[in-house]
PDB file of N, CA and C in Angstrom:
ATOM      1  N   UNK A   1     -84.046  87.475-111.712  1.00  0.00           N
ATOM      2  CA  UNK A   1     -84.552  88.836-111.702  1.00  0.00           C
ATOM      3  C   UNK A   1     -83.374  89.804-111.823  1.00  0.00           C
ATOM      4  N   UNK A   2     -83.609  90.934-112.817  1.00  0.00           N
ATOM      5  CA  UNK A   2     -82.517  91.906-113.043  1.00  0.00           C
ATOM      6  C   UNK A   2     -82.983  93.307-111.884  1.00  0.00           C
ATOM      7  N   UNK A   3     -82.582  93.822-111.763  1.00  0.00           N
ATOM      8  CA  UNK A   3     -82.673  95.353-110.835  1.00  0.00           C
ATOM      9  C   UNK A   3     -81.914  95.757-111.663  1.00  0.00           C
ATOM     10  N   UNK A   4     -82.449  97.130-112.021  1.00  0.00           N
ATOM     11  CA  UNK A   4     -82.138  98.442-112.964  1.00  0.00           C
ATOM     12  C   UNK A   4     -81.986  99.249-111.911  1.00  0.00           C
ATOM     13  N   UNK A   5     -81.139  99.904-111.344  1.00  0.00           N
ATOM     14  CA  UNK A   5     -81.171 101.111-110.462  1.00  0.00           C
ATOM     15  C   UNK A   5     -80.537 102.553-111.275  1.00  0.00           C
ATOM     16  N   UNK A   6     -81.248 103.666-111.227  1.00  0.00           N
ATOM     17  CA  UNK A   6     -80.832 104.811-112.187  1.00  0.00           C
ATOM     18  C   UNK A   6     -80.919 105.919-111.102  1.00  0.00           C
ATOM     19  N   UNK A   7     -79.528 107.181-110.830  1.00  0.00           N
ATOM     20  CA  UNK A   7     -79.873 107.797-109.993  1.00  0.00           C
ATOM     21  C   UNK A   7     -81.337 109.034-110.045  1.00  0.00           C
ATOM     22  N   UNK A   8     -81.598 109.370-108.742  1.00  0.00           N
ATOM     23  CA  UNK A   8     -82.426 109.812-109.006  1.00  0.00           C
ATOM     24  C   UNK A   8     -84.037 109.235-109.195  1.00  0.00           C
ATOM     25  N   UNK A   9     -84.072 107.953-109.866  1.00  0.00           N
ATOM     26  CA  UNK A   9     -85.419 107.188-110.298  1.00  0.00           C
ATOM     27  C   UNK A   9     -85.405 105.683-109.084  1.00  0.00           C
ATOM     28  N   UNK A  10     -86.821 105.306-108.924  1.00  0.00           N
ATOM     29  CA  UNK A  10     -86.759 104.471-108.049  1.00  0.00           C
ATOM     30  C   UNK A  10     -85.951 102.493-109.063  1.00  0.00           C
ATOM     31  N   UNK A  11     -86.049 102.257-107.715  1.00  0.00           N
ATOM     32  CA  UNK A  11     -85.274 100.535-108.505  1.00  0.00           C
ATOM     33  C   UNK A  11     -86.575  99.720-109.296  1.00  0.00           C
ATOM     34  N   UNK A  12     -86.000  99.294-110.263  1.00  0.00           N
ATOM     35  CA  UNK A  12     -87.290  98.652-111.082  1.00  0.00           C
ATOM     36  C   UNK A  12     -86.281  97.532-111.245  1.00  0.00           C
ATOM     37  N   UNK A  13     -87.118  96.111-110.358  1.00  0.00           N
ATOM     38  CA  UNK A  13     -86.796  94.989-110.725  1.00  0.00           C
ATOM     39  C   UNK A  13     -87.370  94.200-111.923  1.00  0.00           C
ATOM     40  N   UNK A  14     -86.353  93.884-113.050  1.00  0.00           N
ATOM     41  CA  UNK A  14     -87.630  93.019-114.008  1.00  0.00           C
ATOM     42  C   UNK A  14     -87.040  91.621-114.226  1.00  0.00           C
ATOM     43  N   UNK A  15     -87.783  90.576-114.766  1.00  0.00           N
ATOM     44  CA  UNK A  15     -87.204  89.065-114.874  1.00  0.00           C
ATOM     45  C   UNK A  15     -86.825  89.404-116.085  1.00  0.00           C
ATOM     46  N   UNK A  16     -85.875  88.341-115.619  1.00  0.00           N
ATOM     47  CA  UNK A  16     -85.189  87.650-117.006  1.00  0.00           C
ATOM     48  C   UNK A  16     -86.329  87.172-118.023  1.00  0.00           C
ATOM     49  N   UNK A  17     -85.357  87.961-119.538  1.00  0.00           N
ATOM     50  CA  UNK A  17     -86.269  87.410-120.169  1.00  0.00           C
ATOM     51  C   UNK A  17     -85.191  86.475-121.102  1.00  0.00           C
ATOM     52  N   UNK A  18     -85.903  85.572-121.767  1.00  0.00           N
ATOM     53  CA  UNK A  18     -84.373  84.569-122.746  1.00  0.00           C
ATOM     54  C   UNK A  18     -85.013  85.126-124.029  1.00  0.00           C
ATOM     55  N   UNK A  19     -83.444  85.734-124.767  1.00  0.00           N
ATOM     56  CA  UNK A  19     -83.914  86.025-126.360  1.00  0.00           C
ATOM     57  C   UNK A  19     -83.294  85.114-126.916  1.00  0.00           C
ATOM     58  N   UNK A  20     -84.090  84.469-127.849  1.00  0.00           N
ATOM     59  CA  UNK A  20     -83.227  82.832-129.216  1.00  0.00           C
ATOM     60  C   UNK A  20     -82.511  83.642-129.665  1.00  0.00           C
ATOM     61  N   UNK A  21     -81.880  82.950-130.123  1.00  0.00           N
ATOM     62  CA  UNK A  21     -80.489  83.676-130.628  1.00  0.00           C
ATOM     63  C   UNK A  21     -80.656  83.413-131.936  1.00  0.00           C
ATOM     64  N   UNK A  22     -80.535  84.414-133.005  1.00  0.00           N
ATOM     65  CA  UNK A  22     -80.591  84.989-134.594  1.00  0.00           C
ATOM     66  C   UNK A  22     -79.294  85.260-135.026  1.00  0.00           C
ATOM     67  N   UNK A  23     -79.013  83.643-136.341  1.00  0.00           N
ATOM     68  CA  UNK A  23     -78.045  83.912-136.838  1.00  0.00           C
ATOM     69  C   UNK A  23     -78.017  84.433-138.340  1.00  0.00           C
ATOM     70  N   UNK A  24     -77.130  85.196-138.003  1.00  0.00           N
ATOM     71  CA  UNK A  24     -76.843  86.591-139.290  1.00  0.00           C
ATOM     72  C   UNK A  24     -76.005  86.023-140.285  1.00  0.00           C
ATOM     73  N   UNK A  25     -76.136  85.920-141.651  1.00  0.00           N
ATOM     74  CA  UNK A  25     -75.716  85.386-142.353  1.00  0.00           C
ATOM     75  C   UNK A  25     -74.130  86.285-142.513  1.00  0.00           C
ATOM     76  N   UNK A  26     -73.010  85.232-142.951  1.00  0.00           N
ATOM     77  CA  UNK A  26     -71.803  86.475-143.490  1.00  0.00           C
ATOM     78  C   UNK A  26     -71.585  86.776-145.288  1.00  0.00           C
ATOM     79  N   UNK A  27     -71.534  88.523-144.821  1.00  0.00           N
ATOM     80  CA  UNK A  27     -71.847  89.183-146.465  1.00  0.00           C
ATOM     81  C   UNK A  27     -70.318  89.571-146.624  1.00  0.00           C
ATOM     82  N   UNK A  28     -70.169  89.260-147.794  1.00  0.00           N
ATOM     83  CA  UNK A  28     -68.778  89.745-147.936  1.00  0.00           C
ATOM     84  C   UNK A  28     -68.915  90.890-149.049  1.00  0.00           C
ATOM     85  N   UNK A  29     -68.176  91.704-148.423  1.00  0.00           N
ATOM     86  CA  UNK A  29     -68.183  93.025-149.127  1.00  0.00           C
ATOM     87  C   UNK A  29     -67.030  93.412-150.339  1.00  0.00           C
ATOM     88  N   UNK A  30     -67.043  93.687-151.194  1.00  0.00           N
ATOM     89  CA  UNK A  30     -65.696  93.970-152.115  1.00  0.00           C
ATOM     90  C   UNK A  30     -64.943  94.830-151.705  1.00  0.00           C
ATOM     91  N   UNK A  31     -63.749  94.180-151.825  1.00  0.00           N
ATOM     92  CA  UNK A  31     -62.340  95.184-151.159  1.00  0.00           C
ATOM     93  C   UNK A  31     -62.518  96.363-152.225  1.00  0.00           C
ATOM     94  N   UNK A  32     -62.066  97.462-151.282  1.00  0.00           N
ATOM     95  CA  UNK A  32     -62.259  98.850-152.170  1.00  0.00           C
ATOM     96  C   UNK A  32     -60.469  98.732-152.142  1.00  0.00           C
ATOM     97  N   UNK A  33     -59.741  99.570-153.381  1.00  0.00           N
ATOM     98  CA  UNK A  33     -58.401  99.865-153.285  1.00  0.00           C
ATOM     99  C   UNK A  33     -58.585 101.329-153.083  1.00  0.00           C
ATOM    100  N   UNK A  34     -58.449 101.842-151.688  1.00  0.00           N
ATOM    101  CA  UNK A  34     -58.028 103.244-151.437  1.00  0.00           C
ATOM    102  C   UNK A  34     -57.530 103.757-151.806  1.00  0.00           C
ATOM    103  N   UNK A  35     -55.570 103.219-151.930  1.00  0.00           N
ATOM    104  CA  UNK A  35     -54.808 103.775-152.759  1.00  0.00           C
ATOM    105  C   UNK A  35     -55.171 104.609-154.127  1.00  0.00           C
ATOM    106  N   UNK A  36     -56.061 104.473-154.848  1.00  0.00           N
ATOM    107  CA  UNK A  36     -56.208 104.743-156.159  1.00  0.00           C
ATOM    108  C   UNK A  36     -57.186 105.868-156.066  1.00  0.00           C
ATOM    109  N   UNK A  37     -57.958 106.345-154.833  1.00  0.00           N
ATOM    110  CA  UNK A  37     -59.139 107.111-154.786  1.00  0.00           C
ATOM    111  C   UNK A  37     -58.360 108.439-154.455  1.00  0.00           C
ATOM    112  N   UNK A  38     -56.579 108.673-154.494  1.00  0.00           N
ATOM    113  CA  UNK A  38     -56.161 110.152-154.178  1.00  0.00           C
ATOM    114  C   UNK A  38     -55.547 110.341-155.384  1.00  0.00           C
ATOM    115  N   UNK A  39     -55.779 109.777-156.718  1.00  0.00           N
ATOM    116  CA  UNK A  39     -55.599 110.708-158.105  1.00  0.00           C
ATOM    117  C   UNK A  39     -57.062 111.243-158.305  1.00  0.00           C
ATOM    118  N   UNK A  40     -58.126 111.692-157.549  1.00  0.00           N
ATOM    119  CA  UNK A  40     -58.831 112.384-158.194  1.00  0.00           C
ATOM    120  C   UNK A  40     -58.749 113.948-158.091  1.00  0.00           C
ATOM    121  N   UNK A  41     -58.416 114.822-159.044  1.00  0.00           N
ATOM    122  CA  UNK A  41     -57.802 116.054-159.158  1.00  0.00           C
ATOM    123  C   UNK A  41     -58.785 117.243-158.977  1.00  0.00           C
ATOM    124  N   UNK A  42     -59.029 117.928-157.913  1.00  0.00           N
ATOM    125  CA  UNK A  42     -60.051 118.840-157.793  1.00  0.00           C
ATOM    126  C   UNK A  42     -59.866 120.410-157.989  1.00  0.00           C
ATOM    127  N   UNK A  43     -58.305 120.432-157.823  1.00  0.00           N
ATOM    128  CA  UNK A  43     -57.422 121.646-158.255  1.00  0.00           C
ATOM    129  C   UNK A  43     -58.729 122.943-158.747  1.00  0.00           C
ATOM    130  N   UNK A  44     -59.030 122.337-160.435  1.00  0.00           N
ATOM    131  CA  UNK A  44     -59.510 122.964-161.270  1.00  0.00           C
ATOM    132  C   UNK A  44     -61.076 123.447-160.962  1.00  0.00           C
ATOM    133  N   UNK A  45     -61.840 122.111-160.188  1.00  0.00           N
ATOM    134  CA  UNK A  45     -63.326 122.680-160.055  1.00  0.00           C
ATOM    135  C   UNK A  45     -63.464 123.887-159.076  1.00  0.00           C
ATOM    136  N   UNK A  46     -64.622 124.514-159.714  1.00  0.00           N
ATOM    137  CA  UNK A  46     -65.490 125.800-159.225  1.00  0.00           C
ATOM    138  C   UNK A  46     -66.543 125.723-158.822  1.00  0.00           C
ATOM    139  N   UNK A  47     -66.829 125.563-157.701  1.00  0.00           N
ATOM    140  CA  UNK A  47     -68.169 124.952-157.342  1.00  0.00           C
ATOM    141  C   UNK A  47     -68.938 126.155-157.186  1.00  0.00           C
ATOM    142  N   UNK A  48     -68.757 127.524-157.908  1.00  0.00           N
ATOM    143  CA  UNK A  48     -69.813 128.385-158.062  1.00  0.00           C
ATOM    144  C   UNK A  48     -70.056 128.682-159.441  1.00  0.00           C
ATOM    145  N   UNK A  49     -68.971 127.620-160.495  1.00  0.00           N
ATOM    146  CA  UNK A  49     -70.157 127.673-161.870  1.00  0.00           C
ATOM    147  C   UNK A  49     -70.979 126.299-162.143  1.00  0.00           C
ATOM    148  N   UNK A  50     -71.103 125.520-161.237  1.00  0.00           N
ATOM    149  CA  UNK A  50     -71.884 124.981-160.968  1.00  0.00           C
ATOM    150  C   UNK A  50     -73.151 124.935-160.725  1.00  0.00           C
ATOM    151  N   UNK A  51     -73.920 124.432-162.107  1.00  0.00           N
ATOM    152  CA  UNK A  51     -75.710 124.835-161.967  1.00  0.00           C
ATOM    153  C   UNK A  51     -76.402 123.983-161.326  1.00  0.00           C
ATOM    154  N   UNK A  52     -76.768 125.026-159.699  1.00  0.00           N
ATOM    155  CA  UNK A  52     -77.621 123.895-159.115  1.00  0.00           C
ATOM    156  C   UNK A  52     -78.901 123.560-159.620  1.00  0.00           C
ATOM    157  N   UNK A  53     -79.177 124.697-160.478  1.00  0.00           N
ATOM    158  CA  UNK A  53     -80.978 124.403-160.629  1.00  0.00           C
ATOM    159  C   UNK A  53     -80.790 123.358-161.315  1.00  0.00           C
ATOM    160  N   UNK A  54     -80.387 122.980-162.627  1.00  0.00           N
ATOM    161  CA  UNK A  54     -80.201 121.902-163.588  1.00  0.00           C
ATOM    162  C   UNK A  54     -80.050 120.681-162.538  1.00  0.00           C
ATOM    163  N   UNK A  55     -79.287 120.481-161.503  1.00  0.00           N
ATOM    164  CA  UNK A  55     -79.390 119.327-160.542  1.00  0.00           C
ATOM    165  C   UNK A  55     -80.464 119.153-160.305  1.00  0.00           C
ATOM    166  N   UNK A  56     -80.651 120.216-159.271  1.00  0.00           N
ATOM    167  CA  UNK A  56     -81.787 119.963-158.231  1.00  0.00           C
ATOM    168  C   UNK A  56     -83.505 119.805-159.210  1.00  0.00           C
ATOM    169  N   UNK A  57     -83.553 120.360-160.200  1.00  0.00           N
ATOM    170  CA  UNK A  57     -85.109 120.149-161.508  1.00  0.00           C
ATOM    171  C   UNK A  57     -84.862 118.715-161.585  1.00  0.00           C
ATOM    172  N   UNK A  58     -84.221 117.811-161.910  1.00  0.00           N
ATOM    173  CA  UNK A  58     -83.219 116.462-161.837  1.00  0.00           C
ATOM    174  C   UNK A  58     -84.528 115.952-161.304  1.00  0.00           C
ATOM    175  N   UNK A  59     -85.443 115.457-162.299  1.00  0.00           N
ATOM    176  CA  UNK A  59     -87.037 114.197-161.207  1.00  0.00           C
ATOM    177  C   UNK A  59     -86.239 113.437-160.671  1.00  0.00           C
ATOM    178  N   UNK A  60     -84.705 112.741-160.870  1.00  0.00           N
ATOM    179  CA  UNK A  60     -84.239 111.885-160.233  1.00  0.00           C
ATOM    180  C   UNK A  60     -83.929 112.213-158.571  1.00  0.00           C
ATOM    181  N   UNK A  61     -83.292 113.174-158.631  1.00  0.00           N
ATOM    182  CA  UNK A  61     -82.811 113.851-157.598  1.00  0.00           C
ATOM    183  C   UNK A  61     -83.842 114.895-156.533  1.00  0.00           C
ATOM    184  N   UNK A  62     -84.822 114.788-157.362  1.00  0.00           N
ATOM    185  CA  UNK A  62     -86.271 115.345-156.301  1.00  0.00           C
ATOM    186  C   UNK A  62     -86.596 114.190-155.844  1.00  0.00           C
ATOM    187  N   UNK A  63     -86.837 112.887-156.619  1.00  0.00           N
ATOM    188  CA  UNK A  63     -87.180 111.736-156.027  1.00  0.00           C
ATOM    189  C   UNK A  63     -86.955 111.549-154.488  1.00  0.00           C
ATOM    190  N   UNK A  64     -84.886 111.491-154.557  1.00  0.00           N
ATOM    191  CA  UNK A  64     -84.205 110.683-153.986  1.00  0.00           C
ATOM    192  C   UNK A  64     -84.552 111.507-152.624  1.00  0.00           C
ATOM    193  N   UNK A  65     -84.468 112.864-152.827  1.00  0.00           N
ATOM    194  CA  UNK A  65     -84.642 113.720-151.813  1.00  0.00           C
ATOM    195  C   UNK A  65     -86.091 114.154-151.106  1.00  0.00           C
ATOM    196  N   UNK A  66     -87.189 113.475-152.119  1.00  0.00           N
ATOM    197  CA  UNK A  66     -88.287 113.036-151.388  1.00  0.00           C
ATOM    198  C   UNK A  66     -88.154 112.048-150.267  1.00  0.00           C
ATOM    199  N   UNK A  67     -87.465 110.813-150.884  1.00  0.00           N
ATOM    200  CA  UNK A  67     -86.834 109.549-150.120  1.00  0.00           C
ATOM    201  C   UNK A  67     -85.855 110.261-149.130  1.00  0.00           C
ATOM    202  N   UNK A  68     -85.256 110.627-148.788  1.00  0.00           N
ATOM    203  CA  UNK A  68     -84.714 111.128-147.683  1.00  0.00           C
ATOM    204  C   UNK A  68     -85.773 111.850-147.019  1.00  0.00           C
ATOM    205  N   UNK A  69     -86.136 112.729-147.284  1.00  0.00           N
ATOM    206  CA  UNK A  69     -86.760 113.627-146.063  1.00  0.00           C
ATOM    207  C   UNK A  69     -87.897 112.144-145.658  1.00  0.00           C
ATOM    208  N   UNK A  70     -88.808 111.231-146.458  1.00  0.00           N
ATOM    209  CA  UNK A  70     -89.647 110.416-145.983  1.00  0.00           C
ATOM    210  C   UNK A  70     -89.076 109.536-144.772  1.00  0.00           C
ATOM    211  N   UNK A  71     -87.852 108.991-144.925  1.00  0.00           N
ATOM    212  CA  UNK A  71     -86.927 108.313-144.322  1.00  0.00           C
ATOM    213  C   UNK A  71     -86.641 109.534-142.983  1.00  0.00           C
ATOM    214  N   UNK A  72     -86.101 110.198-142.623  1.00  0.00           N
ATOM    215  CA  UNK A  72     -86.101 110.999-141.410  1.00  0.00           C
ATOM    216  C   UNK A  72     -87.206 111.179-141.142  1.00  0.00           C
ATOM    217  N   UNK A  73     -88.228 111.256-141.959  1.00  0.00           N
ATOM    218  CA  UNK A  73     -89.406 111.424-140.949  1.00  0.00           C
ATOM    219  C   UNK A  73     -89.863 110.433-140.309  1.00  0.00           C
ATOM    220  N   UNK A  74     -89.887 109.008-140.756  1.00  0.00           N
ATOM    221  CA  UNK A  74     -89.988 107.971-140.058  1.00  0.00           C
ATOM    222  C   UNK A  74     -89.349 107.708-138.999  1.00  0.00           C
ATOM    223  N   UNK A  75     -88.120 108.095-139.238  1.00  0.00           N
ATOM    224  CA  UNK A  75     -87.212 107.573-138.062  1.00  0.00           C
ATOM    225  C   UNK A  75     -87.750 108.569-136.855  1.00  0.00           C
ATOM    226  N   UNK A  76     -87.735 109.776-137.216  1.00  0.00           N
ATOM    227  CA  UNK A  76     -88.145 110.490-136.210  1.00  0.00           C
ATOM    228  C   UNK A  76     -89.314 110.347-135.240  1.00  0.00           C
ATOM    229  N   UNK A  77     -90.484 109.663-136.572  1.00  0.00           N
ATOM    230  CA  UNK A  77     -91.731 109.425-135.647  1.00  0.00           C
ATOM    231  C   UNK A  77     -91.523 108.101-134.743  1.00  0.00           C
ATOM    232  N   UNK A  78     -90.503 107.034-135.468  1.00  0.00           N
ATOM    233  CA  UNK A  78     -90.147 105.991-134.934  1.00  0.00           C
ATOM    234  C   UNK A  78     -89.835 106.589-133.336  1.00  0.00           C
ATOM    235  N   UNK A  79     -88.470 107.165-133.390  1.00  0.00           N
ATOM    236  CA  UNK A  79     -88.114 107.565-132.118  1.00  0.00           C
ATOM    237  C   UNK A  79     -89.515 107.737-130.920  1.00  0.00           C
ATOM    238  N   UNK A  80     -90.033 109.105-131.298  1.00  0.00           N
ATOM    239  CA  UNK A  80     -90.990 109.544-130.322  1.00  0.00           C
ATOM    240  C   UNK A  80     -91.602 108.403-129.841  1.00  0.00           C
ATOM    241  N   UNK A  81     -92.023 107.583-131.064  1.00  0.00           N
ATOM    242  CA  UNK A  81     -92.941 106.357-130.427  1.00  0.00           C
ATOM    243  C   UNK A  81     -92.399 105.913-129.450  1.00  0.00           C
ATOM    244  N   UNK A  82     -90.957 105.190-129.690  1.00  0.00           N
ATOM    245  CA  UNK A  82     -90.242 104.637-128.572  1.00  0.00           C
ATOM    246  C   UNK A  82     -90.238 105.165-127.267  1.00  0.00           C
ATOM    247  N   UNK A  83     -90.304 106.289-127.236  1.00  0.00           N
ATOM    248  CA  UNK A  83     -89.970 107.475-126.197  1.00  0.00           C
ATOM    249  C   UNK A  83     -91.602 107.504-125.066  1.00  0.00           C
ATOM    250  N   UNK A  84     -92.599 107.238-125.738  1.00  0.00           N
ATOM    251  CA  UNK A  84     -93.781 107.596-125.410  1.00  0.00           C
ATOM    252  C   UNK A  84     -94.410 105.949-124.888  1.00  0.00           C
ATOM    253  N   UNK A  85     -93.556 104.927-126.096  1.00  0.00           N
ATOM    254  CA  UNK A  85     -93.827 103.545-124.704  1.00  0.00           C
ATOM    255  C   UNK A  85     -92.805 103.501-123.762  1.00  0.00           C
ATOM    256  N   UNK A  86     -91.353 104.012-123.728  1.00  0.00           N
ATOM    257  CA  UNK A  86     -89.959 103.895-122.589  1.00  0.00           C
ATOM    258  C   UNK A  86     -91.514 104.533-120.959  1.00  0.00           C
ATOM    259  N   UNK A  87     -91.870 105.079-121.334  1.00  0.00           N
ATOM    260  CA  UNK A  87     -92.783 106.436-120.274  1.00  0.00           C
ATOM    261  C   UNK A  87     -94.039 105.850-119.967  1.00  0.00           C
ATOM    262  N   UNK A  88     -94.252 105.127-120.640  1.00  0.00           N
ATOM    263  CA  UNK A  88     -95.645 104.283-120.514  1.00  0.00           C
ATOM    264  C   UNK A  88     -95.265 102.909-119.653  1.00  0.00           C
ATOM    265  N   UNK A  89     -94.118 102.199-119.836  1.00  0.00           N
ATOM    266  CA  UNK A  89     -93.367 101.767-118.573  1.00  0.00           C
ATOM    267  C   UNK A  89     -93.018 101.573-117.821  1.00  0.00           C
ATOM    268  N   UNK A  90     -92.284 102.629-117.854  1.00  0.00           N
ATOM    269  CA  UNK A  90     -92.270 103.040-116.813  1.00  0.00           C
ATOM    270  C   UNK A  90     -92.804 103.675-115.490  1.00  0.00           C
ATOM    271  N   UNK A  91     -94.285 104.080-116.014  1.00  0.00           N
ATOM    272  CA  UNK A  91     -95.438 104.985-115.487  1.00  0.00           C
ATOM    273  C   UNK A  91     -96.104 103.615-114.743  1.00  0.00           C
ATOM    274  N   UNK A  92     -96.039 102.367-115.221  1.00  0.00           N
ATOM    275  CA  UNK A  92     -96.616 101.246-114.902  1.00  0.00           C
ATOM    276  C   UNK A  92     -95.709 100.573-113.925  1.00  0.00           C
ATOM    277  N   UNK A  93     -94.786 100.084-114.039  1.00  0.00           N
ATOM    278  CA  UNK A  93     -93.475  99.233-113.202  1.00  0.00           C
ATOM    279  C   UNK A  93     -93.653 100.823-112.174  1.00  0.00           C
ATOM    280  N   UNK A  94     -93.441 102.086-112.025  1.00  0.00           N
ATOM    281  CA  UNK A  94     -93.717 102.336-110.925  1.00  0.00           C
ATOM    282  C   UNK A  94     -95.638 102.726-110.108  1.00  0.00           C
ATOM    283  N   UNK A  95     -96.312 102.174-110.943  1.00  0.00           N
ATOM    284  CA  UNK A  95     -97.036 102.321-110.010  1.00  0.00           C
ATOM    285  C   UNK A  95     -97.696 100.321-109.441  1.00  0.00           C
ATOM    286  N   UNK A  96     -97.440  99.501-110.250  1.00  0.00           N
ATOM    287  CA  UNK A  96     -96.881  98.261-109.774  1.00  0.00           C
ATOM    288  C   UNK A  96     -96.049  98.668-108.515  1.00  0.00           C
ATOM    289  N   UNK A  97     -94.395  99.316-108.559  1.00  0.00           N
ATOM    290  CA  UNK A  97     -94.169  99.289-107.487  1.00  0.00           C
ATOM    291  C   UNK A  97     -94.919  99.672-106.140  1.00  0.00           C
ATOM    292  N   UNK A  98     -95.754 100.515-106.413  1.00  0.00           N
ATOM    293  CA  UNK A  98     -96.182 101.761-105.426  1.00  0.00           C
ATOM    294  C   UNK A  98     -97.191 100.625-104.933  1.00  0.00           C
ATOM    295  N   UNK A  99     -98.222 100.256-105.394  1.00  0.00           N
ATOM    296  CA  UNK A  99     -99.578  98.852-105.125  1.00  0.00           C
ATOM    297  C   UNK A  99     -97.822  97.987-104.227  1.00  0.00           C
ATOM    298  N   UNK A 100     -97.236  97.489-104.473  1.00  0.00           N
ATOM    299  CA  UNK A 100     -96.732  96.360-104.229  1.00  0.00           C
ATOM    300  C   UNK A 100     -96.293  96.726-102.148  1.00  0.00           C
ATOM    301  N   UNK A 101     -95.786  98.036-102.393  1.00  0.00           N
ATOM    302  CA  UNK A 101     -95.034  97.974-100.755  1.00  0.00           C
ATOM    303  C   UNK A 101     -96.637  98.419 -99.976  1.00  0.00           C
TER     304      UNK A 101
END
């Protein structure tokens, strides 16, 4: 049995649980040469004659940026979820405790 003690919150004892152990394959990544990535010369650009509309009209680049905002929104709803069972949990292990003494 583990005991979690957090100040402020009561002690929540929970058992051991055993996780199998998941082996991760090894990815080998291609060496980047750094060295070579400080001749790129920026001196000259103007990043205010730069046409954003022509980017941003880009179906590619509305796509990608559909795909992003979809992606934060998941994660975000992901989170809350997590957040709303951490509380649901905990709402239980203490009223388990409370029945128990």
């Amino acid at each position: 049995m583990t005991t979690i003690s957090l100040p402020g919150l009561p002690k929540i004892t929970l058992p051991n649980i055993k996780v199998p152990n998941i082996k991760v394959p090894n990815v080998q990544l291609p060496k980047i040469d750094l060295p070579s990535l400080h001749s790129i010369d920026l001196t000259n650009v103007d990043i205010r004659k730069i046409n954003t509309a022509a980017i941003t009209s880009n179906p590619i680049v509305k796509q990608a940026t559909e795909v992003g905002y979809t992606a934060v929104g998941f994660a975000v709803l992901g989170f809350q979820k997590a957040q709303v069972r951490r509380r649901e949990l905990m709402g239980q292990f203490s009223s388990r405790r409370n029945t128990a003494q």
